[in-house]
N, C-alpha and C. Protein backbone atom coordinates (compact mmCIF):
# COMPACT_ATOMS: atom_id res chain seq x y z
N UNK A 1 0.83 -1.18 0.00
CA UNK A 1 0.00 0.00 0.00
C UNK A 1 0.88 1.25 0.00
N UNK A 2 0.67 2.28 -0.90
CA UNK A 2 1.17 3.75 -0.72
C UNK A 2 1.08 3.71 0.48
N UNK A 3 2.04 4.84 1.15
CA UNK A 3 2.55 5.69 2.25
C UNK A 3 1.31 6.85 1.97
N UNK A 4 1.20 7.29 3.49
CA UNK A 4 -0.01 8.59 3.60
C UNK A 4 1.00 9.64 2.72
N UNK A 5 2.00 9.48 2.80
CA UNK A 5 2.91 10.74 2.67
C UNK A 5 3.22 10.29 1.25
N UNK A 6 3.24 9.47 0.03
CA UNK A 6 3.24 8.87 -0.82
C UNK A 6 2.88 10.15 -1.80
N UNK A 7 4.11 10.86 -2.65
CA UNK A 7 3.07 12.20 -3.91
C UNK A 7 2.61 11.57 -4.70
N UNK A 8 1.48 11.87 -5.44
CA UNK A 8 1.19 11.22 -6.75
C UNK A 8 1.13 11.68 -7.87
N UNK A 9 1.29 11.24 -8.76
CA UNK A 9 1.24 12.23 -10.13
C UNK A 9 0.02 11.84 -10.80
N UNK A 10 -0.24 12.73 -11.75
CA UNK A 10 -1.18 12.39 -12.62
C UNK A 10 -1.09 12.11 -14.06
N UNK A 11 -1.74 11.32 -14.42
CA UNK A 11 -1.48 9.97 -15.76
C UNK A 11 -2.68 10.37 -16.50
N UNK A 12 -2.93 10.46 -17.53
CA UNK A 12 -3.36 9.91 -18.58
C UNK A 12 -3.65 8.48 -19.53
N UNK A 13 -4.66 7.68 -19.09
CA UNK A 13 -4.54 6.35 -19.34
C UNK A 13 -6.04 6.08 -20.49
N UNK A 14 -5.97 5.35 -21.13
CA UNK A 14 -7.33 4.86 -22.12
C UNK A 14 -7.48 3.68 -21.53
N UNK A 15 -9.07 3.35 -21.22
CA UNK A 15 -9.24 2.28 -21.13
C UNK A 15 -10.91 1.78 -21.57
N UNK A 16 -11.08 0.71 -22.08
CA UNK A 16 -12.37 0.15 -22.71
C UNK A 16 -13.57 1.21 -21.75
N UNK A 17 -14.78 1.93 -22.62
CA UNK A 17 -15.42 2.37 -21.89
C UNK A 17 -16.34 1.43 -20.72
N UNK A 18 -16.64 0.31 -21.42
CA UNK A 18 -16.90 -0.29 -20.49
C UNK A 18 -16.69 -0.75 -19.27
N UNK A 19 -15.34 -0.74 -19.16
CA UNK A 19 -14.98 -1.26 -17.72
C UNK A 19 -14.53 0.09 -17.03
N UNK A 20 -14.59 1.04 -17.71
CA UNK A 20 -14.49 2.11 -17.22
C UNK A 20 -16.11 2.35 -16.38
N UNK A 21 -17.18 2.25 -17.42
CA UNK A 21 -18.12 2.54 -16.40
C UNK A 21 -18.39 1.41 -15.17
N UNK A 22 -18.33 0.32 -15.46
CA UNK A 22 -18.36 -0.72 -14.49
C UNK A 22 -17.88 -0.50 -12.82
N UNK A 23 -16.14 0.26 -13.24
CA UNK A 23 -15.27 0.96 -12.26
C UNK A 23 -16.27 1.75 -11.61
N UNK A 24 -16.82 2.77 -12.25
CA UNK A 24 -17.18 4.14 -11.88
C UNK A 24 -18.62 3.57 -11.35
N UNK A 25 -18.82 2.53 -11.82
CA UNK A 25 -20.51 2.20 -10.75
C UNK A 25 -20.40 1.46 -10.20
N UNK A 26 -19.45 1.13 -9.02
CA UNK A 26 -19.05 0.58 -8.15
C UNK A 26 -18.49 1.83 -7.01
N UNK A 27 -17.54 2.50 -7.56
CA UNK A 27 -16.26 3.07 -6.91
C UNK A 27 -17.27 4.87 -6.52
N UNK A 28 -17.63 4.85 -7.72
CA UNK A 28 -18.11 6.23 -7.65
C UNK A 28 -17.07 7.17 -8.30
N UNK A 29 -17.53 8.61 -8.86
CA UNK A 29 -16.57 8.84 -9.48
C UNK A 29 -14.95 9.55 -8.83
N UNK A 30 -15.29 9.52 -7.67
CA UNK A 30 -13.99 10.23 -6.57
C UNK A 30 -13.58 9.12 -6.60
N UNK A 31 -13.99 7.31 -6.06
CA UNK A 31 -13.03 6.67 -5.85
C UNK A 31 -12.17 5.73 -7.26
N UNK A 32 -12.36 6.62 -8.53
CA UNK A 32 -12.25 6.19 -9.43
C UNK A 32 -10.59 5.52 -9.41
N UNK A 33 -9.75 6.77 -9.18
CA UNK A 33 -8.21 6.87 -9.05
C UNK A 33 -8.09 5.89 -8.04
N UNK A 34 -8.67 5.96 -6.76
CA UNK A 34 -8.16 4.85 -6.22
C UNK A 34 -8.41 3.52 -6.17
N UNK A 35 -9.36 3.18 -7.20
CA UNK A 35 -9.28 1.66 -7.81
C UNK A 35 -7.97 1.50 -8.81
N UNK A 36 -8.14 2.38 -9.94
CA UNK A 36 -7.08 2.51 -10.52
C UNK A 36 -5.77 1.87 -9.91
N UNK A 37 -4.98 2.91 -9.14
CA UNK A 37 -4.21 2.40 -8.08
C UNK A 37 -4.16 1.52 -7.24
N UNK A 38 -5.32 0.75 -6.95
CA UNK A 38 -5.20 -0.35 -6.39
C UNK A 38 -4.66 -1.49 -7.14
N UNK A 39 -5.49 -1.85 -8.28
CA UNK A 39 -5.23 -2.82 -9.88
C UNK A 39 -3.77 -2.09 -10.29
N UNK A 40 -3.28 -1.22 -10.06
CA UNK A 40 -2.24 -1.40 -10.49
C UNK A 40 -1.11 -2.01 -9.46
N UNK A 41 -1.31 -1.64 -8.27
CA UNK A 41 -0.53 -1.65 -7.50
C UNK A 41 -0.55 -3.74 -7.32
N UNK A 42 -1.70 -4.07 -7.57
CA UNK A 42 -2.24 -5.49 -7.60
C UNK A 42 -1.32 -6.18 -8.11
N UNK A 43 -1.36 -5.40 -9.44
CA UNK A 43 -1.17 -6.15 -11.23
C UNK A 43 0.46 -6.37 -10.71
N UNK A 44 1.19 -5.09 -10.26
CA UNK A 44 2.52 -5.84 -10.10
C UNK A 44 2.98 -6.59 -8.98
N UNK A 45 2.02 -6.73 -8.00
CA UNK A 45 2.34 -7.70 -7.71
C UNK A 45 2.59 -9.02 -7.67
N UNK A 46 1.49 -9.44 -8.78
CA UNK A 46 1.40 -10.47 -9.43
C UNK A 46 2.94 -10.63 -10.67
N UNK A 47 3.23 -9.58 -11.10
CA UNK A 47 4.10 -9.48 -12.01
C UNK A 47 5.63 -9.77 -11.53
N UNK A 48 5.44 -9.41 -9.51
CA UNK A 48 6.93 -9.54 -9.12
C UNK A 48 7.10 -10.68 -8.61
N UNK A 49 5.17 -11.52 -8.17
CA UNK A 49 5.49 -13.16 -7.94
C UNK A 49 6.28 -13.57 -8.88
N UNK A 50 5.72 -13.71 -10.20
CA UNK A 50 6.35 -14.05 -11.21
C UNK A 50 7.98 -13.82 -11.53
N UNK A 51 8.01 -12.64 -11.94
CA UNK A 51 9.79 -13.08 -11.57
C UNK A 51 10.50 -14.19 -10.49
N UNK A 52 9.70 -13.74 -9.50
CA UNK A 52 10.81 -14.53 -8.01
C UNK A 52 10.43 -16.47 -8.41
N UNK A 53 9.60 -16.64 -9.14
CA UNK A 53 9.21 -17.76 -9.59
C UNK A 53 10.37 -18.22 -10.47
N UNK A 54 10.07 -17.31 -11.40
CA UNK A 54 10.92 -17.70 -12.52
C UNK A 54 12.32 -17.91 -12.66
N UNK A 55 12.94 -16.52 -11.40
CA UNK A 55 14.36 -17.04 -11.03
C UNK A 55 15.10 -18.24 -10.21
N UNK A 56 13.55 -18.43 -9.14
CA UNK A 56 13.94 -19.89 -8.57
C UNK A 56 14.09 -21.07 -9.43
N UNK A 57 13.07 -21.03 -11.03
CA UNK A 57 13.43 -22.20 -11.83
C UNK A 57 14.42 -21.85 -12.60
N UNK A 58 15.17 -20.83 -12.75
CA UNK A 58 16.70 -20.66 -13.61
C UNK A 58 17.40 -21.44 -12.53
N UNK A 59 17.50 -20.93 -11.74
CA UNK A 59 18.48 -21.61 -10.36
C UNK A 59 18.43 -22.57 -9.99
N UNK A 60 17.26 -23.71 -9.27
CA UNK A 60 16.99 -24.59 -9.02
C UNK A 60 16.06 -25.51 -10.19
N UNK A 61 15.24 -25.08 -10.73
CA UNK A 61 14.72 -26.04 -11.51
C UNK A 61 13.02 -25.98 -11.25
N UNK A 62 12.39 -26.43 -11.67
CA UNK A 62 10.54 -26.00 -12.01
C UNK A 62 10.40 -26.75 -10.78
N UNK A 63 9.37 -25.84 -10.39
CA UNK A 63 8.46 -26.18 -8.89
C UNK A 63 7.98 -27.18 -9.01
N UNK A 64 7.81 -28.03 -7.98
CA UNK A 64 6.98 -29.54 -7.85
C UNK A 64 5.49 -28.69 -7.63
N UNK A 65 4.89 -30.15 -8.30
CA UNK A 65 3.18 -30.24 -8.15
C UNK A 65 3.05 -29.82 -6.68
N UNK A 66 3.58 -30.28 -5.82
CA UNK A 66 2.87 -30.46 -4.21
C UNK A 66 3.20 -28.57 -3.61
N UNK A 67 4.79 -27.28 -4.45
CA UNK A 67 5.03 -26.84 -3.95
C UNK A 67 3.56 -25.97 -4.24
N UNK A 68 3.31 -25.81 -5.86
CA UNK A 68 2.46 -25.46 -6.20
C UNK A 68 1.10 -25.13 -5.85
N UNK A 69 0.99 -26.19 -5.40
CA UNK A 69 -0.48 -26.27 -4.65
C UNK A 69 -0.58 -26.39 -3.35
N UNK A 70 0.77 -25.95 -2.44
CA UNK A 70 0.98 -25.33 -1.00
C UNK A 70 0.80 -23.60 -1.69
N UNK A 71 1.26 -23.11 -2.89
CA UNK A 71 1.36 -21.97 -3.22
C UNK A 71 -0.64 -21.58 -3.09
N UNK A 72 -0.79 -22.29 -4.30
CA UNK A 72 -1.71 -21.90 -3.98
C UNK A 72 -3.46 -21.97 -3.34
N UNK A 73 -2.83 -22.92 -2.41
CA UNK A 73 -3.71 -22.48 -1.01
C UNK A 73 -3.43 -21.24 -0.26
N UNK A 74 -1.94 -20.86 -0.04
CA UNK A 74 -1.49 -19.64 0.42
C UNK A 74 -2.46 -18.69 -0.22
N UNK A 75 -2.24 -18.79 -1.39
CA UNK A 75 -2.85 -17.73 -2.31
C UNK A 75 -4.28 -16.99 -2.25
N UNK A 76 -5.10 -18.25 -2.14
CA UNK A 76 -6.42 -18.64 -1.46
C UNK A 76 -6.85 -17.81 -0.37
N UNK A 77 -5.84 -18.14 0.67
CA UNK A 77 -6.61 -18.08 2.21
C UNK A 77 -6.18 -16.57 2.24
N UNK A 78 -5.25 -16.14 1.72
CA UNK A 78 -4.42 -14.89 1.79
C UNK A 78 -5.75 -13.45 1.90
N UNK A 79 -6.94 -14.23 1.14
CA UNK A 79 -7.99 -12.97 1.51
C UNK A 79 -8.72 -13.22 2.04
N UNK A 80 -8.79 -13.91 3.44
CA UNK A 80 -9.40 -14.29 4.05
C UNK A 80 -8.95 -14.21 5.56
């Protein structure tokens, strides 16, 4: 999560109108930016599992079935 003290800038982004309104009738239009920022902040996280994945199989070699699916139960319960 951003820091309270965290500056932010402002972006310019396109995205399908549709899921744009979807966003906006959920979030409302103030909490628009901070969905935004959330999915992004999400997206790389998912993006930096992935690396740390990928370097453990350069190094050691592809994850077993069993680590996998200790992963993701983690993954699972993690919002809960």
């Amino acid at each position: 999560m951003p820091q309270p003290a965290d500056p932010t800038v402002k972006k310019s982004v396109t995205l399908r109108r549709s899921l744009a309104e979807e966003i906006e009738s959920r979030t409302g239009p103030r909490g628009f930016s901070r969905f935004v920022d959330q999915a992004a902040e999400y997206g790389l996280a998912l993006l930096k599992a992935e690396e740390i994945v990928a370097d453990h199989e350069r190094r050691v070699g592809t994850l077993s079935d069993e680590v996998m699916e200790e992963a993701r139960r983690a993954w699972a319960d993690d919002g809960e």
